[in-house]
PDB file of N, CA and C in Angstrom:
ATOM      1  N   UNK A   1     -14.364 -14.097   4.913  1.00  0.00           N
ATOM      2  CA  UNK A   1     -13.545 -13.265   4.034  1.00  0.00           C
ATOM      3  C   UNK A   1     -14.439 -12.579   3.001  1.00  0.00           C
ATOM      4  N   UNK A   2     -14.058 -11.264   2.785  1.00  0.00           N
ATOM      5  CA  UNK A   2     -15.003 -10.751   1.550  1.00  0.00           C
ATOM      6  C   UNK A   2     -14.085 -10.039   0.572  1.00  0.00           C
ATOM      7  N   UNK A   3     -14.348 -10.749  -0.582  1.00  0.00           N
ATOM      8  CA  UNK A   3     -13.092 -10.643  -1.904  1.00  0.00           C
ATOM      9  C   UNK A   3     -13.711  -8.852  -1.927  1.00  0.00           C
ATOM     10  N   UNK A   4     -14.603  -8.283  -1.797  1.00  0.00           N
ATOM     11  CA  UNK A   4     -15.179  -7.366  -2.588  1.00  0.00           C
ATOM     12  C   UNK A   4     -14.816  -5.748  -1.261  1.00  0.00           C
ATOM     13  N   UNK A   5     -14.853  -6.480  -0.238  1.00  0.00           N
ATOM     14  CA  UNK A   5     -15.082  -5.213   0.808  1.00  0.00           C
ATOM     15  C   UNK A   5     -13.691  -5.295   1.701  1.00  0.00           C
ATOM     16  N   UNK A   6     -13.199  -4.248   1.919  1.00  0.00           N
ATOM     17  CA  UNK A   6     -12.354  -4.199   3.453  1.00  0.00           C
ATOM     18  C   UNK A   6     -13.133  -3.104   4.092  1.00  0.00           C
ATOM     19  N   UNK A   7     -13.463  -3.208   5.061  1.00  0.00           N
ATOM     20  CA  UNK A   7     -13.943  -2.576   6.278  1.00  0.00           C
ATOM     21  C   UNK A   7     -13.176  -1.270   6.847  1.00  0.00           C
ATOM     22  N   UNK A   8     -11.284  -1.590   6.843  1.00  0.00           N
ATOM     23  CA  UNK A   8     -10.089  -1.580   7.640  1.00  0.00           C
ATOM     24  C   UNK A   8     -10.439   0.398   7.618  1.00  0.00           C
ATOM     25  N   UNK A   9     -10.588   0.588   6.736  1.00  0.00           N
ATOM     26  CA  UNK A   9     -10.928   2.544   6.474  1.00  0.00           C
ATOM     27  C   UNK A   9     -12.178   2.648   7.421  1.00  0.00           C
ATOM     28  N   UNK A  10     -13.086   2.156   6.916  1.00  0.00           N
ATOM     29  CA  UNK A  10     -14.374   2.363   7.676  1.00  0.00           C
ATOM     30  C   UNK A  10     -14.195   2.117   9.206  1.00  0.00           C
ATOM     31  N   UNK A  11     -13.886   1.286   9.824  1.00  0.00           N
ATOM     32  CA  UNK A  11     -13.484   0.733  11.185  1.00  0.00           C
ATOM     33  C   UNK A  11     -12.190   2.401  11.737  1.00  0.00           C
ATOM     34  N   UNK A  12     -11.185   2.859  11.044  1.00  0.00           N
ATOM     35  CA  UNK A  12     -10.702   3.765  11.599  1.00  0.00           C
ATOM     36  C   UNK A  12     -11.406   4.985  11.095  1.00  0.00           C
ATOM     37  N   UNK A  13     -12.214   5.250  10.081  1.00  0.00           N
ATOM     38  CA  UNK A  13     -12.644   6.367  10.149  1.00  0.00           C
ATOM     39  C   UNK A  13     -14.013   6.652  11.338  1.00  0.00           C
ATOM     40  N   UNK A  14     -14.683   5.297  11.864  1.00  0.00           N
ATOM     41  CA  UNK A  14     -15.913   5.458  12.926  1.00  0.00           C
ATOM     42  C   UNK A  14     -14.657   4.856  14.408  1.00  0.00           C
ATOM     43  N   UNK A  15     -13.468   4.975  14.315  1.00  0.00           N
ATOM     44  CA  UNK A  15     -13.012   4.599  15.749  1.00  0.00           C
ATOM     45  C   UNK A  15     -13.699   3.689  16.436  1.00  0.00           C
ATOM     46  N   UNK A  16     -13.508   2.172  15.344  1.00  0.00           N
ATOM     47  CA  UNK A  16     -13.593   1.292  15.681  1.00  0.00           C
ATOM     48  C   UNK A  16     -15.231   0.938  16.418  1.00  0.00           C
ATOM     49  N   UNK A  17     -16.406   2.418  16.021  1.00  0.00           N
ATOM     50  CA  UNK A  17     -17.168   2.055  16.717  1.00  0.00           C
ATOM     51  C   UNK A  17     -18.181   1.214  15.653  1.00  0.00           C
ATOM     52  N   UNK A  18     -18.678   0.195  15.821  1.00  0.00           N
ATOM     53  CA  UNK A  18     -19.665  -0.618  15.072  1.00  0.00           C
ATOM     54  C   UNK A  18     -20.858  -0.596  15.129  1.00  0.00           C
ATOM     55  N   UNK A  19     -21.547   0.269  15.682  1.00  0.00           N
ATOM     56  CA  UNK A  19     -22.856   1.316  15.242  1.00  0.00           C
ATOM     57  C   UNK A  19     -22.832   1.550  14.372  1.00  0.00           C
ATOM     58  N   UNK A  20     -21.376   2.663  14.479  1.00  0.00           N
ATOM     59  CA  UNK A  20     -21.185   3.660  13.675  1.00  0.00           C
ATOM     60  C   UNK A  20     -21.186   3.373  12.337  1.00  0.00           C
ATOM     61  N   UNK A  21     -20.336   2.018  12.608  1.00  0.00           N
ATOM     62  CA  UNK A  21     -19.636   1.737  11.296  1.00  0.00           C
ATOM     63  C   UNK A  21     -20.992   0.898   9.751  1.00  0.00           C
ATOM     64  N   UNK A  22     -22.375   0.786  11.532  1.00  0.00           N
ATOM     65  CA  UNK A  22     -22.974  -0.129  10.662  1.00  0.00           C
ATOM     66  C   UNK A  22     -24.378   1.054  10.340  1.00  0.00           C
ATOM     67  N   UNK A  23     -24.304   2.110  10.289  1.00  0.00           N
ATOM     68  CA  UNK A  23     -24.668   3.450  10.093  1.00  0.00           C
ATOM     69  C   UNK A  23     -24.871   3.686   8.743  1.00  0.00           C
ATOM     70  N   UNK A  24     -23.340   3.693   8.930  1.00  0.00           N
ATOM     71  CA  UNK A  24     -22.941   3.922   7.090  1.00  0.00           C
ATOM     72  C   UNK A  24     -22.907   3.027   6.550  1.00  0.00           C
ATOM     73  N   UNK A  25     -23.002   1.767   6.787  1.00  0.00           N
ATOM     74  CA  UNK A  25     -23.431   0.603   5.789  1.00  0.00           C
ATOM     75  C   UNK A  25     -24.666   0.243   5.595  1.00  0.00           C
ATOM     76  N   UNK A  26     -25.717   0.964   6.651  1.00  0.00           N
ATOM     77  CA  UNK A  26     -26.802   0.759   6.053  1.00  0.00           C
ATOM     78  C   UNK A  26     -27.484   2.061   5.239  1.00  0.00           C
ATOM     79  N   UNK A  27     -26.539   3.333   5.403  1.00  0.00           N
ATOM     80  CA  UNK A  27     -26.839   4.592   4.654  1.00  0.00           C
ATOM     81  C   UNK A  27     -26.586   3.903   3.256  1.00  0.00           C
ATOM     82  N   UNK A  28     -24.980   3.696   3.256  1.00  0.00           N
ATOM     83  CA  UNK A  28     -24.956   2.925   1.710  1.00  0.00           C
ATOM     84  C   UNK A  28     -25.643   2.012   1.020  1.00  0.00           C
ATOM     85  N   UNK A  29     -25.979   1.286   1.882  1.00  0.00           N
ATOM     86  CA  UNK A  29     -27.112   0.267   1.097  1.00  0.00           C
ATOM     87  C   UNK A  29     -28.487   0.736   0.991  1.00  0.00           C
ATOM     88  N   UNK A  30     -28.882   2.133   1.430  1.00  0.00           N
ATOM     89  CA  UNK A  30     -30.313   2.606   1.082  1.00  0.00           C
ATOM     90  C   UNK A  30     -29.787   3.339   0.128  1.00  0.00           C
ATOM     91  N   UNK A  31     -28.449   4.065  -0.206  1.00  0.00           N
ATOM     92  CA  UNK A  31     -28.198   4.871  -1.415  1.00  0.00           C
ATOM     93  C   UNK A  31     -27.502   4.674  -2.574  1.00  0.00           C
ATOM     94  N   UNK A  32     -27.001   2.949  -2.363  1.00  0.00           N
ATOM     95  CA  UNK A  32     -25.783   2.859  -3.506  1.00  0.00           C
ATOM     96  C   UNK A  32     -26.743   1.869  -4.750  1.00  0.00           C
ATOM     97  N   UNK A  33     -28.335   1.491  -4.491  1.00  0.00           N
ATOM     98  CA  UNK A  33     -28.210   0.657  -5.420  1.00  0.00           C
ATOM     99  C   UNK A  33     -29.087   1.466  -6.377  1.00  0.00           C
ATOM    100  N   UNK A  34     -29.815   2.597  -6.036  1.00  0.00           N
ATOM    101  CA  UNK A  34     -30.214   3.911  -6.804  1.00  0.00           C
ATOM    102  C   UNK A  34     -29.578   4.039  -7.621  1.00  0.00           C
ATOM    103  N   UNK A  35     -28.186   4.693  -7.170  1.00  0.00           N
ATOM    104  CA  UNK A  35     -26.991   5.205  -8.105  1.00  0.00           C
ATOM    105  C   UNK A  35     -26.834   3.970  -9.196  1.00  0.00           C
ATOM    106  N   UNK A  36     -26.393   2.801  -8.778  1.00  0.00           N
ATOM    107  CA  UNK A  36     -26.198   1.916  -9.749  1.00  0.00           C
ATOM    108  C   UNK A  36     -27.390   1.944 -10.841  1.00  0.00           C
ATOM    109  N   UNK A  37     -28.764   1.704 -10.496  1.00  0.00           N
ATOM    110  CA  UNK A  37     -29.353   1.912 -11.461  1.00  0.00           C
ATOM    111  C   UNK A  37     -29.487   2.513 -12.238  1.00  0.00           C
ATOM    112  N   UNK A  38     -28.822   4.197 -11.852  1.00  0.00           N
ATOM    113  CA  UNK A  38     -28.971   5.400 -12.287  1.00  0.00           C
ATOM    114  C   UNK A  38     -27.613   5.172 -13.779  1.00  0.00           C
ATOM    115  N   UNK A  39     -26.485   4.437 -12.964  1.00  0.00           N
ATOM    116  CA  UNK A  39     -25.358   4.407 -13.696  1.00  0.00           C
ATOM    117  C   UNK A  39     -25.842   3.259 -14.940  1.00  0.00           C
ATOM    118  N   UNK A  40     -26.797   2.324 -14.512  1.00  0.00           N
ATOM    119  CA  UNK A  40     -27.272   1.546 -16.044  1.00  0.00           C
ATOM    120  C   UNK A  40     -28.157   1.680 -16.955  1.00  0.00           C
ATOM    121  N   UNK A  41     -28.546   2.797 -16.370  1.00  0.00           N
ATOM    122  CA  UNK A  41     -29.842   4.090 -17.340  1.00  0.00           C
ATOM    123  C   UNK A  41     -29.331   4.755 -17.697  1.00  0.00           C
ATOM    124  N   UNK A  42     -28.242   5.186 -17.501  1.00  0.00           N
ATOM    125  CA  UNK A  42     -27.164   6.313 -18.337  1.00  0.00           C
ATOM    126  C   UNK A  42     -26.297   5.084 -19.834  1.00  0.00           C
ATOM    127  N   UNK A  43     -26.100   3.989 -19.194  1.00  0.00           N
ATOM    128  CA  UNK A  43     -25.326   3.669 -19.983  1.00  0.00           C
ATOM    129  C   UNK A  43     -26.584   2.905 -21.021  1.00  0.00           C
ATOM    130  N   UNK A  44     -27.526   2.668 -20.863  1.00  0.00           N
ATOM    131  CA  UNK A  44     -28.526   2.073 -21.812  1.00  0.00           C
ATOM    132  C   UNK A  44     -28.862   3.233 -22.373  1.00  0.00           C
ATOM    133  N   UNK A  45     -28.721   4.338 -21.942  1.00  0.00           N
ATOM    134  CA  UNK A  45     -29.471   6.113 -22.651  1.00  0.00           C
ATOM    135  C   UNK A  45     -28.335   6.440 -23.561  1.00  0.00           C
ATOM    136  N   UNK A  46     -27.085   5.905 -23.610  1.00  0.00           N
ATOM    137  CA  UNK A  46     -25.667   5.982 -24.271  1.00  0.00           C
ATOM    138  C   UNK A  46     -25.396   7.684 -23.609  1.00  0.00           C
ATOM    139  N   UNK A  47     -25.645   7.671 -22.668  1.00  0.00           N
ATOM    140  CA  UNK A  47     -25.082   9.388 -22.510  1.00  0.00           C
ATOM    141  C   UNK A  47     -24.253   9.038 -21.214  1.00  0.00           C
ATOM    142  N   UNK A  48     -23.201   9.386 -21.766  1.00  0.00           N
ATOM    143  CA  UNK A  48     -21.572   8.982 -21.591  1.00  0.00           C
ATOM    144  C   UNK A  48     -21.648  10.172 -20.541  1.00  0.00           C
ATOM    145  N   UNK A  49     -21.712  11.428 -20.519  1.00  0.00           N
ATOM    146  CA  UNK A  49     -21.995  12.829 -19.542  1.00  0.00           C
ATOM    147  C   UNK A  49     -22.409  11.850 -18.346  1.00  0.00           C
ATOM    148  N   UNK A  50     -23.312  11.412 -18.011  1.00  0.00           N
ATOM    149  CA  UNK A  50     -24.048  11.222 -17.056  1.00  0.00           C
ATOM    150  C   UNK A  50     -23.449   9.758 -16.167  1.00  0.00           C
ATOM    151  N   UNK A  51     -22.976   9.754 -17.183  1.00  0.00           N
ATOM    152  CA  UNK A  51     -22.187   7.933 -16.733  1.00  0.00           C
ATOM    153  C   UNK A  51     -21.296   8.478 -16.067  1.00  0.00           C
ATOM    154  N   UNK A  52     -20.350   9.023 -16.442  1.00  0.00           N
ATOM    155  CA  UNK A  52     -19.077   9.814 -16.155  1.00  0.00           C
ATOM    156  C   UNK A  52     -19.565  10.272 -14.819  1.00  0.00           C
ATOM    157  N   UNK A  53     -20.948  10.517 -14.405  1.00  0.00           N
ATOM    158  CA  UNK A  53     -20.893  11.735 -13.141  1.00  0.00           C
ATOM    159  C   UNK A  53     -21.381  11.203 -12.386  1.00  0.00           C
ATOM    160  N   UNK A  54     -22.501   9.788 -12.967  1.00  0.00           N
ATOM    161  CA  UNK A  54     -22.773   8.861 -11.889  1.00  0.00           C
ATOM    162  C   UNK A  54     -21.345   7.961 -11.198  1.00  0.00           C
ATOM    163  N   UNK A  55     -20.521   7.530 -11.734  1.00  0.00           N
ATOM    164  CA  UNK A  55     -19.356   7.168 -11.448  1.00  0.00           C
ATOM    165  C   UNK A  55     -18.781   7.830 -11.019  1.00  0.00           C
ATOM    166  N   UNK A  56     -18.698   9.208 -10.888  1.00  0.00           N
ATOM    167  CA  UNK A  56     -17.613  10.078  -9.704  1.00  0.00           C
ATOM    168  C   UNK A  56     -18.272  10.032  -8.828  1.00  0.00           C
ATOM    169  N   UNK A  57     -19.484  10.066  -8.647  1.00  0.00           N
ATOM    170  CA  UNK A  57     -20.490  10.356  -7.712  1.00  0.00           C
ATOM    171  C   UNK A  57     -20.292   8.979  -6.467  1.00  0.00           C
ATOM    172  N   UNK A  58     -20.235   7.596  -7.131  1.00  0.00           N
ATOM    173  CA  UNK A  58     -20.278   6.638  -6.383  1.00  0.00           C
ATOM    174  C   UNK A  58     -18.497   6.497  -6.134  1.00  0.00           C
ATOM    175  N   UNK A  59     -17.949   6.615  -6.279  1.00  0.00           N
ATOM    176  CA  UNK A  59     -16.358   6.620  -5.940  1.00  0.00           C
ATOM    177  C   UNK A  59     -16.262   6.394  -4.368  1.00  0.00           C
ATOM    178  N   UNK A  60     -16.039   7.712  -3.991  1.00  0.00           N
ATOM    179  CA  UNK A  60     -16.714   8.198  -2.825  1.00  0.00           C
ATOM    180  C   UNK A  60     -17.172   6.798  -1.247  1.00  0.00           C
ATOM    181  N   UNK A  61     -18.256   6.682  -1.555  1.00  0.00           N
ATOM    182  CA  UNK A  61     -18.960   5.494  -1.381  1.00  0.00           C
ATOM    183  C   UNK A  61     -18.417   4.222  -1.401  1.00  0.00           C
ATOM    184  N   UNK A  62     -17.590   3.851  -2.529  1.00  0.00           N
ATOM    185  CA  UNK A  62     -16.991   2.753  -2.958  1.00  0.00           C
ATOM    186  C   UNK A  62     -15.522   2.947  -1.863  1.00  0.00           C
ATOM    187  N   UNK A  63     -15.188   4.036  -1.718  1.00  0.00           N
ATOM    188  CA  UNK A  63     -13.569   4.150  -1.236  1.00  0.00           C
ATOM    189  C   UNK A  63     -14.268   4.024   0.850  1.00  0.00           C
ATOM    190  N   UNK A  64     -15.108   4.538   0.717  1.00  0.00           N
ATOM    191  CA  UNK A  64     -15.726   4.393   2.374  1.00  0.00           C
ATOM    192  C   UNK A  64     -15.968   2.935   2.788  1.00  0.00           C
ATOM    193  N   UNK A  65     -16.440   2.328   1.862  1.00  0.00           N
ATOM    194  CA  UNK A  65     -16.408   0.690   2.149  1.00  0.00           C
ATOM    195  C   UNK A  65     -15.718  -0.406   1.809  1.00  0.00           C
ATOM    196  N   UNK A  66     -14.376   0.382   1.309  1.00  0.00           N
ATOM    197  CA  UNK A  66     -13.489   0.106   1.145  1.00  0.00           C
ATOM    198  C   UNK A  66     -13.395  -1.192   0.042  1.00  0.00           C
ATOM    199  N   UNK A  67     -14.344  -0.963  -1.258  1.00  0.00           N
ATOM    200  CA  UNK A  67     -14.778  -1.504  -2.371  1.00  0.00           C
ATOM    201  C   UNK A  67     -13.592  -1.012  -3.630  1.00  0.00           C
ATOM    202  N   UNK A  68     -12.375  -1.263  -3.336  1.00  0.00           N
ATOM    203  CA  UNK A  68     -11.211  -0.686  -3.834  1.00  0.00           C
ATOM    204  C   UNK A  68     -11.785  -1.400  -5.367  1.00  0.00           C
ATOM    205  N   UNK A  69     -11.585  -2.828  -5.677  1.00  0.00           N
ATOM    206  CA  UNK A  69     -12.209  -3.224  -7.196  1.00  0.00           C
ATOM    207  C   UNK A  69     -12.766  -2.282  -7.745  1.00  0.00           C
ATOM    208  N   UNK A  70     -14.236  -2.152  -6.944  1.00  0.00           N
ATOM    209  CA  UNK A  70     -15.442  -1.433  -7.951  1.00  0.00           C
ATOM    210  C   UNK A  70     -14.866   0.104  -8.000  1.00  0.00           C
ATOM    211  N   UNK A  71     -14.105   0.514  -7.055  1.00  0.00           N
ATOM    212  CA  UNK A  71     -14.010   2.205  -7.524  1.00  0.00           C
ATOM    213  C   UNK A  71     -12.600   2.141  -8.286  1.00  0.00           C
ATOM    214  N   UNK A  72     -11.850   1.093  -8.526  1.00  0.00           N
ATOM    215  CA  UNK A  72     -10.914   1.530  -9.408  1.00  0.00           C
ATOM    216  C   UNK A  72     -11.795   1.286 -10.711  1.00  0.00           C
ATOM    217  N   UNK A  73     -12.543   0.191 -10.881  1.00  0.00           N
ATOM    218  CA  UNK A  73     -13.678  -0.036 -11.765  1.00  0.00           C
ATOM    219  C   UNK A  73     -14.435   1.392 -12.829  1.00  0.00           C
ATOM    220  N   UNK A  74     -14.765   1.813 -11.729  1.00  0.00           N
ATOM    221  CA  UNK A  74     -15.616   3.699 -11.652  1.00  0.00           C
ATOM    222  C   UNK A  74     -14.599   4.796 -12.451  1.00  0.00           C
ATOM    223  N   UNK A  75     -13.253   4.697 -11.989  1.00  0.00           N
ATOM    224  CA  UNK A  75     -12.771   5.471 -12.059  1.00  0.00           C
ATOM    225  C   UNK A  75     -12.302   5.443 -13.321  1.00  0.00           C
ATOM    226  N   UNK A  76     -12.118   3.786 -14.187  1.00  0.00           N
ATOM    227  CA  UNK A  76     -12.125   4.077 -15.713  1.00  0.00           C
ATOM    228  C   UNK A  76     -13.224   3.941 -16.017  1.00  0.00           C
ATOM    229  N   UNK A  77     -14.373   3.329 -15.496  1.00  0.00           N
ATOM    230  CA  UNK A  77     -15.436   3.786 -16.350  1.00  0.00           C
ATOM    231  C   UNK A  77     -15.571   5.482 -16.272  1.00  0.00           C
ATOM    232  N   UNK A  78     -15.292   6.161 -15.547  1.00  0.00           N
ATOM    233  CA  UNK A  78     -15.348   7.706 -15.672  1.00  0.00           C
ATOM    234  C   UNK A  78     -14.570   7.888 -16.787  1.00  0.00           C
ATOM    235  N   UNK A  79     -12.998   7.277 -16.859  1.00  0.00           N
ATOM    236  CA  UNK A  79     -12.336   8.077 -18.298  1.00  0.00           C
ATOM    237  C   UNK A  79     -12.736   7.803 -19.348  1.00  0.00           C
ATOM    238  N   UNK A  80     -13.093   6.222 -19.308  1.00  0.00           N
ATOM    239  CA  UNK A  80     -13.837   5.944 -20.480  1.00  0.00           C
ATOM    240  C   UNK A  80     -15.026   6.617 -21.066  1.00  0.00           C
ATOM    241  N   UNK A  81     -15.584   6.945 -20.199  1.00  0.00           N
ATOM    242  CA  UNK A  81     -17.063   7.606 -20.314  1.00  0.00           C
ATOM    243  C   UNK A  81     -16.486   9.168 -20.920  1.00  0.00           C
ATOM    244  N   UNK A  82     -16.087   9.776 -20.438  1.00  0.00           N
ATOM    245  CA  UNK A  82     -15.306  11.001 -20.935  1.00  0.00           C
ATOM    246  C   UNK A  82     -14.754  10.923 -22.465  1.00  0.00           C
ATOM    247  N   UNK A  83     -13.962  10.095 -22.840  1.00  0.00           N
ATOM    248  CA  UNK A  83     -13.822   9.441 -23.917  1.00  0.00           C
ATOM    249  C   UNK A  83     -15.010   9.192 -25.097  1.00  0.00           C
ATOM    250  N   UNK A  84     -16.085   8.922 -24.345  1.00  0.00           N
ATOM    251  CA  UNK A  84     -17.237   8.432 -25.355  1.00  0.00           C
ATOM    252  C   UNK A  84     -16.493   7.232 -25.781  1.00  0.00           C
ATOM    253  N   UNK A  85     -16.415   6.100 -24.979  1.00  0.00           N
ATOM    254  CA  UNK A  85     -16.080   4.865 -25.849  1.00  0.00           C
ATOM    255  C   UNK A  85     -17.095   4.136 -25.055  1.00  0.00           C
ATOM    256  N   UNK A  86     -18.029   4.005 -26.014  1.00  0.00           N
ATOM    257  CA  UNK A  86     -19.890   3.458 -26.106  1.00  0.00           C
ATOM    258  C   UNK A  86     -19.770   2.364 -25.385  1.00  0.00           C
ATOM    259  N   UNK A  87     -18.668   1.056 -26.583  1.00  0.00           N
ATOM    260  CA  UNK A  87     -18.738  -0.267 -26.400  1.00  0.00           C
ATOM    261  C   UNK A  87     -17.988  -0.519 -25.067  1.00  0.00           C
ATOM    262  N   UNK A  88     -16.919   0.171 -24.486  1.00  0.00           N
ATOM    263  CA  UNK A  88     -16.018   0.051 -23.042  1.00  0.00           C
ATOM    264  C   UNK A  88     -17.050   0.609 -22.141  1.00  0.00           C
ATOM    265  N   UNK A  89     -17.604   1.423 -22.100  1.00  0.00           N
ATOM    266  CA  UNK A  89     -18.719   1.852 -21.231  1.00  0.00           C
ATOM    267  C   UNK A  89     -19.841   0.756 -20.760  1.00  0.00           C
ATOM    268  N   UNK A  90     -20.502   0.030 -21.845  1.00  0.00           N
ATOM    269  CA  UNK A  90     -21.706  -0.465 -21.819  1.00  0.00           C
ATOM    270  C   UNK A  90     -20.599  -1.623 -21.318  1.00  0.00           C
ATOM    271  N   UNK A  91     -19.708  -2.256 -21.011  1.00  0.00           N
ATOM    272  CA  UNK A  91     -19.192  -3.749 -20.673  1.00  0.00           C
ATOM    273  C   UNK A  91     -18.666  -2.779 -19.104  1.00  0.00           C
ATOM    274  N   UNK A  92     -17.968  -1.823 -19.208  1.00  0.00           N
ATOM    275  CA  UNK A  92     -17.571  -1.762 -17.508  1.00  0.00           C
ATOM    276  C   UNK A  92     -18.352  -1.628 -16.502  1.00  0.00           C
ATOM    277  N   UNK A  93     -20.006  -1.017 -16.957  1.00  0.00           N
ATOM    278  CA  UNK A  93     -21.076  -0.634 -16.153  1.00  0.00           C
ATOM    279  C   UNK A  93     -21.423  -2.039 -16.101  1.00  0.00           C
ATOM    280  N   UNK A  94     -21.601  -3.049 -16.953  1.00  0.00           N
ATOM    281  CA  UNK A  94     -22.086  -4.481 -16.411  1.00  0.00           C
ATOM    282  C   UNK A  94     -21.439  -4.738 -15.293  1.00  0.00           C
ATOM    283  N   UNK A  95     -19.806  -4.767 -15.494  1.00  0.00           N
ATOM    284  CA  UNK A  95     -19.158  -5.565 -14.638  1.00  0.00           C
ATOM    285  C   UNK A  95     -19.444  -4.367 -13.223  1.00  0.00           C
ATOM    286  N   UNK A  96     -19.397  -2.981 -13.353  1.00  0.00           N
ATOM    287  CA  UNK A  96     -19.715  -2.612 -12.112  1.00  0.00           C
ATOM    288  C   UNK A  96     -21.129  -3.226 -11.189  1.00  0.00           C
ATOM    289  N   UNK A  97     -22.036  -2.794 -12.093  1.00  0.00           N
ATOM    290  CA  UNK A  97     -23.216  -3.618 -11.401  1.00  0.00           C
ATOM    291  C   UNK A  97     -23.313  -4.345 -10.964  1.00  0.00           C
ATOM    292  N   UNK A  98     -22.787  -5.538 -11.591  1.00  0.00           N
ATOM    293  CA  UNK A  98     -22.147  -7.199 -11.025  1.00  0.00           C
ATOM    294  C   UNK A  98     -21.802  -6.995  -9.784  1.00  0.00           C
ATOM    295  N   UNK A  99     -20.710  -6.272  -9.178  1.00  0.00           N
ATOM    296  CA  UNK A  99     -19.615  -6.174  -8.970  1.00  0.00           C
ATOM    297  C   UNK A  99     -20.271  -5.675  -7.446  1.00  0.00           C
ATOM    298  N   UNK A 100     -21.324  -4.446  -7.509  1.00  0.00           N
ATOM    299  CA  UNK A 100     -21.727  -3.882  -6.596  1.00  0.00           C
ATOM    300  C   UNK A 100     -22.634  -4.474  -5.679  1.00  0.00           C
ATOM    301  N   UNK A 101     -23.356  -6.033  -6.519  1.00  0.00           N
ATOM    302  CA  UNK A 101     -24.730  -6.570  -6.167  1.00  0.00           C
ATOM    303  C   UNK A 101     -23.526  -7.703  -5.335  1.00  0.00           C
ATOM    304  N   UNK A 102     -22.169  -7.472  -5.496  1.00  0.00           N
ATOM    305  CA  UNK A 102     -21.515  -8.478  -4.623  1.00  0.00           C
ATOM    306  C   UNK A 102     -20.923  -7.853  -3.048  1.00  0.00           C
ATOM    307  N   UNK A 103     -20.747  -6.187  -3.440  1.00  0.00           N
ATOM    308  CA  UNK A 103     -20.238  -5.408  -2.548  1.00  0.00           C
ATOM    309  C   UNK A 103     -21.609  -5.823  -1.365  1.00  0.00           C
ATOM    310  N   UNK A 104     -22.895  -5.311  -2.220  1.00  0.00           N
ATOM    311  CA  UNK A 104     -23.886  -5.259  -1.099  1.00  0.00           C
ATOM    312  C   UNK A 104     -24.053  -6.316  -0.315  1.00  0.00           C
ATOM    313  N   UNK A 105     -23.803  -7.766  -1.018  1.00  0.00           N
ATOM    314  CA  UNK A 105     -24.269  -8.848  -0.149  1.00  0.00           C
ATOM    315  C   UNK A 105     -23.357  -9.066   1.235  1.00  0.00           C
ATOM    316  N   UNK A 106     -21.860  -8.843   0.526  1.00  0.00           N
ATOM    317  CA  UNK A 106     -21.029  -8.718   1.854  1.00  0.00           C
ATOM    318  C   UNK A 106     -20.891  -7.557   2.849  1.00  0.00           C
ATOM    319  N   UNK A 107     -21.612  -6.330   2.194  1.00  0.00           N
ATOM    320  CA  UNK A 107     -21.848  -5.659   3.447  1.00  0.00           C
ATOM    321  C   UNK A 107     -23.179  -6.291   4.733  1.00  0.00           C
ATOM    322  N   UNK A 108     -24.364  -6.479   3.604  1.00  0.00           N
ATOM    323  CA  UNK A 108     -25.607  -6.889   4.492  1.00  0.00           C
ATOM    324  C   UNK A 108     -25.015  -8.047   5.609  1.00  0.00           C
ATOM    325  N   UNK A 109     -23.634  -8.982   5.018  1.00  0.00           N
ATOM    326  CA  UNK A 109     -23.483  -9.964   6.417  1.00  0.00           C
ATOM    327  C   UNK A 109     -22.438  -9.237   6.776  1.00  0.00           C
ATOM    328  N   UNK A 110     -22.126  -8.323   7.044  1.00  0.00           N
ATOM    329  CA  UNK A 110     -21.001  -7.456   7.996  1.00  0.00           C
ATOM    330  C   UNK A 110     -21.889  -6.466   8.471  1.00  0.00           C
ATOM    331  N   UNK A 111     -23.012  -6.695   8.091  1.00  0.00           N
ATOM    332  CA  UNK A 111     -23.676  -5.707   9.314  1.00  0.00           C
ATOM    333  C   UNK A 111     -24.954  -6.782  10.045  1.00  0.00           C
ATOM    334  N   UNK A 112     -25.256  -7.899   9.522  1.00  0.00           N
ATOM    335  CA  UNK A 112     -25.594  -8.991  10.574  1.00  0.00           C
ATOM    336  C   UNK A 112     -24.616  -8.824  11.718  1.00  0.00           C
ATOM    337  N   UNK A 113     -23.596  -9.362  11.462  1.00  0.00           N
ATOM    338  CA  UNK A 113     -22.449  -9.596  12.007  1.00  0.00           C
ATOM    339  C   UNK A 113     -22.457  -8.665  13.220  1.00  0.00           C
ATOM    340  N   UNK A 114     -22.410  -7.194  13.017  1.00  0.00           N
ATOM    341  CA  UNK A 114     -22.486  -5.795  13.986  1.00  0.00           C
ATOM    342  C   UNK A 114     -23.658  -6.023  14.449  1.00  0.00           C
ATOM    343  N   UNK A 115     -24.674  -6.490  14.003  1.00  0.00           N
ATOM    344  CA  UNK A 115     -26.222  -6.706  14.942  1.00  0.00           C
ATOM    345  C   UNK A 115     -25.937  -7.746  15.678  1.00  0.00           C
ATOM    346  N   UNK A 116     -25.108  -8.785  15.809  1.00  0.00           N
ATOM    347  CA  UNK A 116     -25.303  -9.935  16.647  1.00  0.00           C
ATOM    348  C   UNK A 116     -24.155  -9.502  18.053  1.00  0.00           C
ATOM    349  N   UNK A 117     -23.349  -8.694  17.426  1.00  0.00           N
ATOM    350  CA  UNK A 117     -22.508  -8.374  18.808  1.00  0.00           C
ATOM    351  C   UNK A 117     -22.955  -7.171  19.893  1.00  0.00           C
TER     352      UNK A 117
END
């Protein structure tokens, strides 16, 4: 079971193929932990602009791997960030980060998983 990921989008958007599906999970995992860093250099730089756009940016990503938590997560850290509320910013980007270093681990064994079949 993975509290953090459903697959169920990804699996009908690659038609059930698990190549495919493990394609884009390993595209995401060469591109999502960039962004995250990018999103905790924005929020340590306090520039709320950039937070805001790294978080739309990973949405996206988050909704493909069906990481519903972390992109509803994103999506107030985006309003918040818009907002300029410093102290809600600097605590939702923790918990995203957290949050994402949990997405990745359960993707890396759902794509073991696609390598062993």
């Amino acid at each position: 079971m993975h509290p953090h990921i459903d697959l169920s989008f990804l699996d009908r958007f690659c038609n059930g193929d698990r190549s495919r599906m493990a394609k884009y999970i390993a595209l995401y995992l060469a591109e999502a932990p960039a962004l995250f860093a990018e999103l905790q250099q924005a929020a340590n730089d306090q520039d709320a602009a950039q937070v805001a756009a790294t978080a739309h940016n990973l949405r996206p990503m988050m909704h493909q791997m069906g990481a519903q938590r972390v992109m509803d997560l994103l999506t107030t850290l985006e309003e918040r960030a818009k907002e300029d509320e410093a102290t809600a910013i600097a605590l939702l980007v923790q918990d995203a980060v957290k949050m994402s270093a949990e997405v990745e681990t359960e993707l890396r064994a759902a794509l073991d998983r696609f390598s062993l079949k």
